[in-house]
PDB file of N, CA and C in Angstrom:
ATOM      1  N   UNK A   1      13.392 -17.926   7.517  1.00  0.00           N
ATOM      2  CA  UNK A   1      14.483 -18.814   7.168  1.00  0.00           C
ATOM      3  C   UNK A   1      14.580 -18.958   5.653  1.00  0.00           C
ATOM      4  N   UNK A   2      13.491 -19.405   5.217  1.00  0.00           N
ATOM      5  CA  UNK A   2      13.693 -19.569   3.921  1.00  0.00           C
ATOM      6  C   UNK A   2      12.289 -18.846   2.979  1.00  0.00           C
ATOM      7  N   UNK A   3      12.647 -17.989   2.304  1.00  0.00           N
ATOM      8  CA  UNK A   3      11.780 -16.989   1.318  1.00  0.00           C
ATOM      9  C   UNK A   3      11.930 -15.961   1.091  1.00  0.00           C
ATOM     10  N   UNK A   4      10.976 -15.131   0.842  1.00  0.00           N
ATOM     11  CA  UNK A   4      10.773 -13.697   0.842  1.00  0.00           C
ATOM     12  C   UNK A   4      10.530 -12.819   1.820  1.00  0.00           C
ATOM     13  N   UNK A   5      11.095 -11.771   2.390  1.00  0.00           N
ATOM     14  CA  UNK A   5      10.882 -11.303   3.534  1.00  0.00           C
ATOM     15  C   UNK A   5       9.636 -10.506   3.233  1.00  0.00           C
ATOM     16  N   UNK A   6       9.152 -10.131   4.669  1.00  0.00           N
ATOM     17  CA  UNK A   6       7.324  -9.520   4.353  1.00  0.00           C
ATOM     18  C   UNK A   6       8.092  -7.711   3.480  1.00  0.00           C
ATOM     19  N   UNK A   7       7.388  -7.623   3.225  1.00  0.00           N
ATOM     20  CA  UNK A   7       7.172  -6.237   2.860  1.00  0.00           C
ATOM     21  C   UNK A   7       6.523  -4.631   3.067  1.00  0.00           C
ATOM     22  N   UNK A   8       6.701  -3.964   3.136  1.00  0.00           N
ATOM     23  CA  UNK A   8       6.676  -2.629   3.870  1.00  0.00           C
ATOM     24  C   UNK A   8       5.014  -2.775   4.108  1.00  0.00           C
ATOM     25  N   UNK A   9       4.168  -2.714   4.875  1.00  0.00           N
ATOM     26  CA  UNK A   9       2.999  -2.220   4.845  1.00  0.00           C
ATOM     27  C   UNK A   9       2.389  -1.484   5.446  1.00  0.00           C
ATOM     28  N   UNK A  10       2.190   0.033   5.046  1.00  0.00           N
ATOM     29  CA  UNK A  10       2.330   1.333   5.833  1.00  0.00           C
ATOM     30  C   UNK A  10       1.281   1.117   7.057  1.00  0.00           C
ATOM     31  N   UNK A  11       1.592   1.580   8.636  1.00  0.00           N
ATOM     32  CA  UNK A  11       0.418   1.381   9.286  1.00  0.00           C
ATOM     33  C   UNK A  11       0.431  -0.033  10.206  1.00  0.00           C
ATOM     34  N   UNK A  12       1.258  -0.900   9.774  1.00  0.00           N
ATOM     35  CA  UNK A  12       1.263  -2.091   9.575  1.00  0.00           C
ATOM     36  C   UNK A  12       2.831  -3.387  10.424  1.00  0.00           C
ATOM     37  N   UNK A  13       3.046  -3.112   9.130  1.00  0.00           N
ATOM     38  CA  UNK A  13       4.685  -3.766   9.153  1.00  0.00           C
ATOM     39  C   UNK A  13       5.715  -2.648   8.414  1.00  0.00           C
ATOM     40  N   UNK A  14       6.760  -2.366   9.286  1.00  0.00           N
ATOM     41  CA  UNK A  14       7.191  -3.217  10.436  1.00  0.00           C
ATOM     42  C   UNK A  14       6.085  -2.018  11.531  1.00  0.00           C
ATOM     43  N   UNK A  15       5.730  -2.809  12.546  1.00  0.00           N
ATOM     44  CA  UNK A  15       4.961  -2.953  13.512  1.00  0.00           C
ATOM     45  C   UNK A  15       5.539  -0.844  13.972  1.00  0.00           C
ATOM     46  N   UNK A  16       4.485  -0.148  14.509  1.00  0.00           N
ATOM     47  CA  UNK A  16       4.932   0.627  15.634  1.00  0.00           C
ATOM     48  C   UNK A  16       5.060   1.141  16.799  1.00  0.00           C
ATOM     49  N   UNK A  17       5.410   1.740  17.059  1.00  0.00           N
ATOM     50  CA  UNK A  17       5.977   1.868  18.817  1.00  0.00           C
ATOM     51  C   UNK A  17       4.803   2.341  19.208  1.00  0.00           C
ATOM     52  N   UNK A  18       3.590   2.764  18.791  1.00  0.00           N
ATOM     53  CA  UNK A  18       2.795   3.111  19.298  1.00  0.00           C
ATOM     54  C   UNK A  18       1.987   2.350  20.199  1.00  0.00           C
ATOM     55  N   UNK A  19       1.640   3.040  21.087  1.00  0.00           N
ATOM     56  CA  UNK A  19      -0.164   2.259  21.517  1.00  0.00           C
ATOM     57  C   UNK A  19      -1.000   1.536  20.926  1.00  0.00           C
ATOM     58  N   UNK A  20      -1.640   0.261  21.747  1.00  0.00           N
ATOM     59  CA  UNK A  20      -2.493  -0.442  20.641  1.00  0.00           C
ATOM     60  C   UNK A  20      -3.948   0.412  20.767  1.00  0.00           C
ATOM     61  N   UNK A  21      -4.353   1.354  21.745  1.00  0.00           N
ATOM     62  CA  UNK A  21      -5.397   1.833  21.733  1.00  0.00           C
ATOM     63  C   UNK A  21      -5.560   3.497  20.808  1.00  0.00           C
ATOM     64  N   UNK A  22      -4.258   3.613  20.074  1.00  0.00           N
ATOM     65  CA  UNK A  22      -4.230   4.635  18.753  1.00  0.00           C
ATOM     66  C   UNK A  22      -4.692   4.373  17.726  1.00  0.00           C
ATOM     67  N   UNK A  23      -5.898   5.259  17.524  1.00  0.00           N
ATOM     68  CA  UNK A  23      -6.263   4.606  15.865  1.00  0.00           C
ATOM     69  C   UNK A  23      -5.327   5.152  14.644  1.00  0.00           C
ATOM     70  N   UNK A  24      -5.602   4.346  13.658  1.00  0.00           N
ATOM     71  CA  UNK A  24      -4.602   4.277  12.420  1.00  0.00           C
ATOM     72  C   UNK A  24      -4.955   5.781  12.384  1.00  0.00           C
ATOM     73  N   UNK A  25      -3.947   6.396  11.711  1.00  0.00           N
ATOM     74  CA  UNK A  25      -3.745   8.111  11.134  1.00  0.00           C
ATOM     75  C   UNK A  25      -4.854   8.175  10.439  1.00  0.00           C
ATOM     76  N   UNK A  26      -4.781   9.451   9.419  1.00  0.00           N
ATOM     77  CA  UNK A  26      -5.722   9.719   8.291  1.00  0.00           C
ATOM     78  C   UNK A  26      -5.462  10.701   7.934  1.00  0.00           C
ATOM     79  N   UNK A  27      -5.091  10.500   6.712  1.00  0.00           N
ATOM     80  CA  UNK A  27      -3.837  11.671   6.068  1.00  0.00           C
ATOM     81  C   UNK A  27      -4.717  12.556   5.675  1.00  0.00           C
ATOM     82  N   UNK A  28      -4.386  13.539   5.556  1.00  0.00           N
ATOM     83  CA  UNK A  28      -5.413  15.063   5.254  1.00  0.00           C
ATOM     84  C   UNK A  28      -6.169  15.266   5.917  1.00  0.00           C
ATOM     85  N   UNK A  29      -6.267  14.539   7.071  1.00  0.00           N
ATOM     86  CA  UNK A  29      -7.572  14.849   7.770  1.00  0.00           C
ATOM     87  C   UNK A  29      -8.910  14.326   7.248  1.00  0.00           C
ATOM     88  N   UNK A  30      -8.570  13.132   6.290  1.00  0.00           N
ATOM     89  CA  UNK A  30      -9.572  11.663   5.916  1.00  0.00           C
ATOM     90  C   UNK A  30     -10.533  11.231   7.191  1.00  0.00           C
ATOM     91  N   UNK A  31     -11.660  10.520   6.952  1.00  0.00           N
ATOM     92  CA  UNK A  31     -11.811   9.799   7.771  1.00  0.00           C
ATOM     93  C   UNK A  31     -11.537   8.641   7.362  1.00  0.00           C
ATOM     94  N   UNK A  32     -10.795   7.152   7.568  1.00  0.00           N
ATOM     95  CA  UNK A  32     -10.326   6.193   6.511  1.00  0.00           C
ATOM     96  C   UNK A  32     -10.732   5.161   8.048  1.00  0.00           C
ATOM     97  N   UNK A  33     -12.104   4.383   7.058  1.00  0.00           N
ATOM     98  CA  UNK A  33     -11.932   3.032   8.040  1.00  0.00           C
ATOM     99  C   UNK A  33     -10.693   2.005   8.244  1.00  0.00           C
ATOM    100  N   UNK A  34     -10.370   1.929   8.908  1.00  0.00           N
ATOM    101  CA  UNK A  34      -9.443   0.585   9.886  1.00  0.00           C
ATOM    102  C   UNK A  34      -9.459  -0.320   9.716  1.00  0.00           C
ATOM    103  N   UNK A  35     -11.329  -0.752   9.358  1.00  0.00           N
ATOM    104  CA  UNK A  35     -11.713  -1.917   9.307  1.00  0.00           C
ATOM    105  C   UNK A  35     -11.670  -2.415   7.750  1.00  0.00           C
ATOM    106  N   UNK A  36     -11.370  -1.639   6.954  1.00  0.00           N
ATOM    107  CA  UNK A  36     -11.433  -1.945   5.721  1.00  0.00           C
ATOM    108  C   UNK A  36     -10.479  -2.294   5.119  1.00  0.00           C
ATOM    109  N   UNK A  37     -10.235  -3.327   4.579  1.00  0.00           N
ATOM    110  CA  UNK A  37      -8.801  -3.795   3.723  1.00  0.00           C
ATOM    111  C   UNK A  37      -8.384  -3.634   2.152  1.00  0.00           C
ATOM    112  N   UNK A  38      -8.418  -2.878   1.772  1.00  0.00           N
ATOM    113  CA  UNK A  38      -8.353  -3.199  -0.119  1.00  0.00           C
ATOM    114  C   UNK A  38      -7.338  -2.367  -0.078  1.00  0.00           C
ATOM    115  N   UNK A  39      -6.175  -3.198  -0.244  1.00  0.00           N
ATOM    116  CA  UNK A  39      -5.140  -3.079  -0.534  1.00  0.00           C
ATOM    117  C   UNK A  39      -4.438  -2.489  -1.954  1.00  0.00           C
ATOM    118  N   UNK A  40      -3.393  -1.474  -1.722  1.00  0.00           N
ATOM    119  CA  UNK A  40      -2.641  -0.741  -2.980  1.00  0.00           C
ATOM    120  C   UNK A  40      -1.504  -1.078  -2.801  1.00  0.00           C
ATOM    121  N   UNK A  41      -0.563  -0.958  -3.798  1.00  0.00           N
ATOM    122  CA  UNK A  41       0.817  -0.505  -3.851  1.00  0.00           C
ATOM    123  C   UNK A  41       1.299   0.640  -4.431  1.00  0.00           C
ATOM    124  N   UNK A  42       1.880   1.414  -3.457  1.00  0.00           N
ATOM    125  CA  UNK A  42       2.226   2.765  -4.215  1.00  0.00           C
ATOM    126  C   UNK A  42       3.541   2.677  -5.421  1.00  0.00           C
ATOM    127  N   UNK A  43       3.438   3.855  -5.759  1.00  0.00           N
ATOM    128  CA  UNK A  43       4.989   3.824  -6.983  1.00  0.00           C
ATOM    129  C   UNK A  43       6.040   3.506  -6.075  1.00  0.00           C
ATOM    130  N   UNK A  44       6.216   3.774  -4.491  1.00  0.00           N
ATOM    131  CA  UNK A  44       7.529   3.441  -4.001  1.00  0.00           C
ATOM    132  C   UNK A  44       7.275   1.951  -3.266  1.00  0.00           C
ATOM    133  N   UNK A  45       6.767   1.204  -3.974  1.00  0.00           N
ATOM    134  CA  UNK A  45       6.407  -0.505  -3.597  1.00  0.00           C
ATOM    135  C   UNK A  45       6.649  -0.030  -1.802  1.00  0.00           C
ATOM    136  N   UNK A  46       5.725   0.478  -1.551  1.00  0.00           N
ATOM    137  CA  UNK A  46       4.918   0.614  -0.423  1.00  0.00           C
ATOM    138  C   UNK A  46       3.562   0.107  -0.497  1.00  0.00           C
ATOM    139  N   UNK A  47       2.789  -0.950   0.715  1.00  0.00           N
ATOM    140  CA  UNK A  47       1.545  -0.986   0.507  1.00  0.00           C
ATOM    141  C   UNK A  47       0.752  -0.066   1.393  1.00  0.00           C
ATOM    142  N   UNK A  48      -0.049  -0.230   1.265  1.00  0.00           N
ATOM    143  CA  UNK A  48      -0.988   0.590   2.024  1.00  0.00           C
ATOM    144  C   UNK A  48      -2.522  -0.065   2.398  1.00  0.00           C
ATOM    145  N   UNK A  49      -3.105  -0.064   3.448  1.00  0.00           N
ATOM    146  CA  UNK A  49      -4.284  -1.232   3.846  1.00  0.00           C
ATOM    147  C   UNK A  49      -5.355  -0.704   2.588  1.00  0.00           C
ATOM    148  N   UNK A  50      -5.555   0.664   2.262  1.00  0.00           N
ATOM    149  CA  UNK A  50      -6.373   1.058   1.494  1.00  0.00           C
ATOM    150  C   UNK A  50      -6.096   2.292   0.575  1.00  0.00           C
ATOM    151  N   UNK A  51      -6.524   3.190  -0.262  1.00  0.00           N
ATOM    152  CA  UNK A  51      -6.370   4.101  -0.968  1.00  0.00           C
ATOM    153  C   UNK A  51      -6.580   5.193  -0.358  1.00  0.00           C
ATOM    154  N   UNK A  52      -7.355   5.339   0.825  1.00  0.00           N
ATOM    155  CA  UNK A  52      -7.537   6.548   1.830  1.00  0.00           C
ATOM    156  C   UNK A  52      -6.616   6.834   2.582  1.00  0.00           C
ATOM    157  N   UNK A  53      -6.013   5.486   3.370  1.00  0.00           N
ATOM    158  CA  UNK A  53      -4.720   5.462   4.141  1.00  0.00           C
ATOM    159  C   UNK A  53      -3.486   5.852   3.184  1.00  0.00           C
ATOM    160  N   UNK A  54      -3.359   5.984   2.007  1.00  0.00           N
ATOM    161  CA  UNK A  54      -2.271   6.093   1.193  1.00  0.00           C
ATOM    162  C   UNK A  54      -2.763   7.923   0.942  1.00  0.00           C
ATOM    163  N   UNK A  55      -3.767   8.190   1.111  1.00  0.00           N
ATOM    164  CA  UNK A  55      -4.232   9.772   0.760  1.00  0.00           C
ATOM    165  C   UNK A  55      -4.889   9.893  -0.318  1.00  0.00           C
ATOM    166  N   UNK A  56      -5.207   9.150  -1.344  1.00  0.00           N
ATOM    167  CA  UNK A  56      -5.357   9.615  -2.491  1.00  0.00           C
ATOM    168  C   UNK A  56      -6.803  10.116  -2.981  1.00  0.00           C
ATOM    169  N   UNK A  57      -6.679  10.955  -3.841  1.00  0.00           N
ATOM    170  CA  UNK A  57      -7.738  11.786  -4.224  1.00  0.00           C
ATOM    171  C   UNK A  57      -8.714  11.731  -5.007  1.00  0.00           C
ATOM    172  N   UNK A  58      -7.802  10.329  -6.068  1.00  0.00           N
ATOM    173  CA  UNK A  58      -8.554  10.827  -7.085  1.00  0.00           C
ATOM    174  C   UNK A  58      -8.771   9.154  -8.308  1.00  0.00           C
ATOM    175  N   UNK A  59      -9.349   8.955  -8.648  1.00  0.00           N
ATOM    176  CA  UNK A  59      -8.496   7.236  -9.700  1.00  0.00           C
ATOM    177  C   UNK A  59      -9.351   7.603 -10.901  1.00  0.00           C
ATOM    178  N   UNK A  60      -8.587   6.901 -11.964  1.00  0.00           N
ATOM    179  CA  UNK A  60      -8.958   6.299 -12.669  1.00  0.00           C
ATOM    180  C   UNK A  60      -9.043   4.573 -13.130  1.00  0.00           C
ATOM    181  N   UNK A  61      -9.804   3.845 -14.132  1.00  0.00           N
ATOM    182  CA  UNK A  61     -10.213   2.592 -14.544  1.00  0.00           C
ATOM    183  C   UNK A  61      -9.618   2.624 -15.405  1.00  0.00           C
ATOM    184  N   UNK A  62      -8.574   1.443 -15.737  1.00  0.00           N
ATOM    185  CA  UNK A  62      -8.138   1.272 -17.578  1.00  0.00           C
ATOM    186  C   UNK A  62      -9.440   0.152 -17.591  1.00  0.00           C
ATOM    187  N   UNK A  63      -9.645   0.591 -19.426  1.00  0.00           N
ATOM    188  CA  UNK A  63     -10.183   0.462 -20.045  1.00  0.00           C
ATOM    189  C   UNK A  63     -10.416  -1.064 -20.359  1.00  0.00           C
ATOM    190  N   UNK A  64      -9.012  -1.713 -20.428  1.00  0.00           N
ATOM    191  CA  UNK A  64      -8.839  -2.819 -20.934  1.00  0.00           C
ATOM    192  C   UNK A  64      -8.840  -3.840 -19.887  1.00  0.00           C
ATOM    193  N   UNK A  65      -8.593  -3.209 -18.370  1.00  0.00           N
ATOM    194  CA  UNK A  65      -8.230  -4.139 -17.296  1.00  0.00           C
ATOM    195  C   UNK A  65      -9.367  -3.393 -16.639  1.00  0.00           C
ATOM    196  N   UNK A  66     -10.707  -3.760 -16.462  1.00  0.00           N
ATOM    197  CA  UNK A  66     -11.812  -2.771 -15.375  1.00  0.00           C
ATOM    198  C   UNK A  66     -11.380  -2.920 -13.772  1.00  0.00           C
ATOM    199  N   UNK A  67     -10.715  -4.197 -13.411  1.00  0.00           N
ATOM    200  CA  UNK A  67     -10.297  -4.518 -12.050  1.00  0.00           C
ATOM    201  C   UNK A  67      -8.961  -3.758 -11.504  1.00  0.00           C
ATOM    202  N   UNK A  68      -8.028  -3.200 -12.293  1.00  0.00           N
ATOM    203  CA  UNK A  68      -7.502  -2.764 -12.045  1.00  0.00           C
ATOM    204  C   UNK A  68      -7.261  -0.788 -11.971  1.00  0.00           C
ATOM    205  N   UNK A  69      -7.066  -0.340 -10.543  1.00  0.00           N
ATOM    206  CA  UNK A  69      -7.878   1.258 -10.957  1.00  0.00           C
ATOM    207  C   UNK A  69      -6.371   1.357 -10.158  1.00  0.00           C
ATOM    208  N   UNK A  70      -5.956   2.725 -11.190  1.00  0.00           N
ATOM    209  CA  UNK A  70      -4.967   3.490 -10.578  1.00  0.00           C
ATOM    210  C   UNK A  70      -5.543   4.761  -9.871  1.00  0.00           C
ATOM    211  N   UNK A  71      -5.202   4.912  -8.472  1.00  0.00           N
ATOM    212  CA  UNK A  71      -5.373   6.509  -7.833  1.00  0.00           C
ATOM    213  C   UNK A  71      -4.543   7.071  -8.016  1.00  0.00           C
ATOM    214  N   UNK A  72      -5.045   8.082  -7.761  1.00  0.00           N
ATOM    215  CA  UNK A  72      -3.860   9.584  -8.221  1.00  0.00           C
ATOM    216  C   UNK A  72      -3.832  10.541  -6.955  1.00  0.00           C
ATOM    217  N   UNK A  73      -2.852  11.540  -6.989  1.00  0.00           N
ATOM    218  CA  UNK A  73      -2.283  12.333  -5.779  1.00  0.00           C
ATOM    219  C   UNK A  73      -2.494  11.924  -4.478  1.00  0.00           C
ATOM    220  N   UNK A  74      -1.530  11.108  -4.227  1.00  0.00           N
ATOM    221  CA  UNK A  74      -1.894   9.908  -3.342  1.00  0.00           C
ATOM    222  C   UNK A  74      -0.336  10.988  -1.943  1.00  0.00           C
ATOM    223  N   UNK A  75      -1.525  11.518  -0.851  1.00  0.00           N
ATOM    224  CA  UNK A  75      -0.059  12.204  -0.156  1.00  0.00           C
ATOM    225  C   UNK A  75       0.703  11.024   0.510  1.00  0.00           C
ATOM    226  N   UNK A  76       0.533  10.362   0.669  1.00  0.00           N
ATOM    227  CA  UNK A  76       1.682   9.788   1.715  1.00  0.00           C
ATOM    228  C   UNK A  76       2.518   8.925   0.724  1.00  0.00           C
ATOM    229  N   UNK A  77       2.411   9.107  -0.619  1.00  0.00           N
ATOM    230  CA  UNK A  77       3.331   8.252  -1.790  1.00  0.00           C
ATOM    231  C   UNK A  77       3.904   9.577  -2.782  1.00  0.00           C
ATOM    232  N   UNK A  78       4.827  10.306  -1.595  1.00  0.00           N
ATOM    233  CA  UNK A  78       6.021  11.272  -2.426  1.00  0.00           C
ATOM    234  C   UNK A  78       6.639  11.042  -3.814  1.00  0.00           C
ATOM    235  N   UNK A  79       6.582  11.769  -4.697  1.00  0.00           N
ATOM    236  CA  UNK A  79       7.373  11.352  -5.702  1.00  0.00           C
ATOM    237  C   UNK A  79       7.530  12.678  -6.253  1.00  0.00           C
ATOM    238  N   UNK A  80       9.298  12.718  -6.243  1.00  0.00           N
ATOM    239  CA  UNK A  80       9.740  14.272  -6.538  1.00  0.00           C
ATOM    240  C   UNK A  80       9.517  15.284  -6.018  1.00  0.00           C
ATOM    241  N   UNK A  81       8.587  15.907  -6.801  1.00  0.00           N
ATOM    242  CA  UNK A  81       8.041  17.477  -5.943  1.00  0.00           C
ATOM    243  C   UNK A  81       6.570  17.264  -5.970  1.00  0.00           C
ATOM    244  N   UNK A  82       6.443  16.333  -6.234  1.00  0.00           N
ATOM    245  CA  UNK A  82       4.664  15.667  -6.156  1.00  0.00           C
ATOM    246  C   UNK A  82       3.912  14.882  -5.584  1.00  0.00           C
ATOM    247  N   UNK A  83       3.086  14.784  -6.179  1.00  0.00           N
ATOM    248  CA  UNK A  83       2.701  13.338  -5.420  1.00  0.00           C
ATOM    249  C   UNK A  83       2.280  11.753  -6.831  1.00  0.00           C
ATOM    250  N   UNK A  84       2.576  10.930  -5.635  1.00  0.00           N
ATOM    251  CA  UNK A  84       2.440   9.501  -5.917  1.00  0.00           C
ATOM    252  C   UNK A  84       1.146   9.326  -6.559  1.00  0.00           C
ATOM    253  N   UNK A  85       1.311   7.949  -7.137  1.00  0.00           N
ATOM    254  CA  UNK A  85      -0.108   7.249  -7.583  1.00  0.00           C
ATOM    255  C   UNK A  85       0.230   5.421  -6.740  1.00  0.00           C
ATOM    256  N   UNK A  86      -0.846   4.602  -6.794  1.00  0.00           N
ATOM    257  CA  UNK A  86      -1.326   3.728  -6.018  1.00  0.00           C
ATOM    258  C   UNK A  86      -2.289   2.602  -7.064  1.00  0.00           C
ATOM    259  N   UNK A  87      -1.505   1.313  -7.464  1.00  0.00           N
ATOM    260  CA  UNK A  87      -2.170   0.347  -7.935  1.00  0.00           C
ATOM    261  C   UNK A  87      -3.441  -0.182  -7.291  1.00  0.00           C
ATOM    262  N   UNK A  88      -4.307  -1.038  -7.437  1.00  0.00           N
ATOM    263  CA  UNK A  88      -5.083  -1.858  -6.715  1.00  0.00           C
ATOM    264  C   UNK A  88      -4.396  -3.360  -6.434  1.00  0.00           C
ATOM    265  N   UNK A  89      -4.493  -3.915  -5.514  1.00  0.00           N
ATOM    266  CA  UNK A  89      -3.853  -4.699  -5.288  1.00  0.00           C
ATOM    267  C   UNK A  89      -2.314  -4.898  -4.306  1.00  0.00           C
ATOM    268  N   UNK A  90      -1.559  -5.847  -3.914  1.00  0.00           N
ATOM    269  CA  UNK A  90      -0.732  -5.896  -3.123  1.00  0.00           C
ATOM    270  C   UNK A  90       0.321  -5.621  -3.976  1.00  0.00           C
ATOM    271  N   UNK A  91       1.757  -5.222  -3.026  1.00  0.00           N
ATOM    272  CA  UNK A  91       3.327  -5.248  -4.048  1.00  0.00           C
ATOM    273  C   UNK A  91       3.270  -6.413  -4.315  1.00  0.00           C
ATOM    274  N   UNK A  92       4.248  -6.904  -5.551  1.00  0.00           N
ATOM    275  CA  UNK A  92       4.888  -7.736  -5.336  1.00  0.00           C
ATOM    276  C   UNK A  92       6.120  -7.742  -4.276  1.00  0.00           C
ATOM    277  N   UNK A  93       5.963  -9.457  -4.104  1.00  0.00           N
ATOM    278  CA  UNK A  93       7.046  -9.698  -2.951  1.00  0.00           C
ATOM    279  C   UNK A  93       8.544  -9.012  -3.577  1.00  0.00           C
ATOM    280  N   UNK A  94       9.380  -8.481  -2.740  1.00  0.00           N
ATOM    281  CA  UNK A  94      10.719  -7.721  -3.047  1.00  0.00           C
ATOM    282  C   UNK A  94      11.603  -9.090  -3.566  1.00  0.00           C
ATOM    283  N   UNK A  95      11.788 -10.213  -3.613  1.00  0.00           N
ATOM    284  CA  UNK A  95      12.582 -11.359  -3.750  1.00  0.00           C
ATOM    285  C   UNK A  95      12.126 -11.677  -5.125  1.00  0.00           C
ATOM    286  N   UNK A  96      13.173 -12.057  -6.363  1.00  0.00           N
ATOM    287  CA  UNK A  96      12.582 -12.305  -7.749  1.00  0.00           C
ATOM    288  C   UNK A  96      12.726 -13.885  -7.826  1.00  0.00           C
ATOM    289  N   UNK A  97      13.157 -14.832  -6.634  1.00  0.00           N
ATOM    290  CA  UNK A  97      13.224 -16.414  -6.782  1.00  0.00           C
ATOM    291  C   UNK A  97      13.249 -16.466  -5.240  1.00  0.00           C
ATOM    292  N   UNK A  98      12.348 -17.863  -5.572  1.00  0.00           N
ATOM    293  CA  UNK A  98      12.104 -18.411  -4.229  1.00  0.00           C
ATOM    294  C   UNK A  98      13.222 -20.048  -4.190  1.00  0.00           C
ATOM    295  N   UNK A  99      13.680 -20.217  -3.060  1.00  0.00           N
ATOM    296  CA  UNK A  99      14.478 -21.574  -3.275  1.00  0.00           C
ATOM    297  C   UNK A  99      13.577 -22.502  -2.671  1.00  0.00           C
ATOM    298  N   UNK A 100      14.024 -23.552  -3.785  1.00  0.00           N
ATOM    299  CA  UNK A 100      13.077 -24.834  -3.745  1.00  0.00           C
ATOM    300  C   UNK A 100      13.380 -25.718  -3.320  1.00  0.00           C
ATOM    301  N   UNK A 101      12.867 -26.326  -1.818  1.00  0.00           N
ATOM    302  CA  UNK A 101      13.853 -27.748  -1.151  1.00  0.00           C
ATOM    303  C   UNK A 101      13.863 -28.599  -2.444  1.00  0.00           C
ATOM    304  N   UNK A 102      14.842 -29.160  -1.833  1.00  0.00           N
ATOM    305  CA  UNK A 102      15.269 -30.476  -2.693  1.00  0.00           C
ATOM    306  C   UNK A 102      14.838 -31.285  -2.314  1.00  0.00           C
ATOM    307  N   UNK A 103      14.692 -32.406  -2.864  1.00  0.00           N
ATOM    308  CA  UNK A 103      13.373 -34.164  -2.202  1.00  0.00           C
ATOM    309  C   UNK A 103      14.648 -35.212  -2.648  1.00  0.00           C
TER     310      UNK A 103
END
């Protein structure tokens, strides 16, 4: 009713037609725990439960931010004729204002 609607989360939301007794994919032929949550956002503000589930191969650490690690050639985050990279952390919500009841 009132906010931000949820946001893409691969695996996730919106929900799929699948079986609940299918385990999550695993892109390349990963083994990627299920049970594990550490969450990315890819370049196409897609999340992903983890950096394995998103595919990726490879990260680096900035220097200045140690908590924050970008992965690299990330397959299931297309970009162009390539591949994606993958923040640490969740998207931001798609909505840039939230409305504020009135009192």
């Amino acid at each position: 009713f009132m906010g931000c609607s949820t946001g893409r989360i691969d695996g996730i939301y919106p929900p799929s037609t699948l079986g609940s007794q299918q385990q999550v994919r695993t892109p390349g032929g990963c083994r990627c725990s299920e049970h594990l949550f550490h969450p990315v956002c890819g370049e196409n503000k897609v999340e992903f439960i983890s950096p394995c589930m998103a595919g990726c191969t490879s990260s680096t650490t900035n220097s200045s931010a140690p908590k924050q690690v970008l992965y690299k050639n990330c397959s299931q985050i297309p970009l162009g004729k390539g591949l994606g990279s993958a923040k640490t952390g969740s998207c931001p919500p798609s909505c840039s204002h939230m409305l504020l009841p009135a009192m």
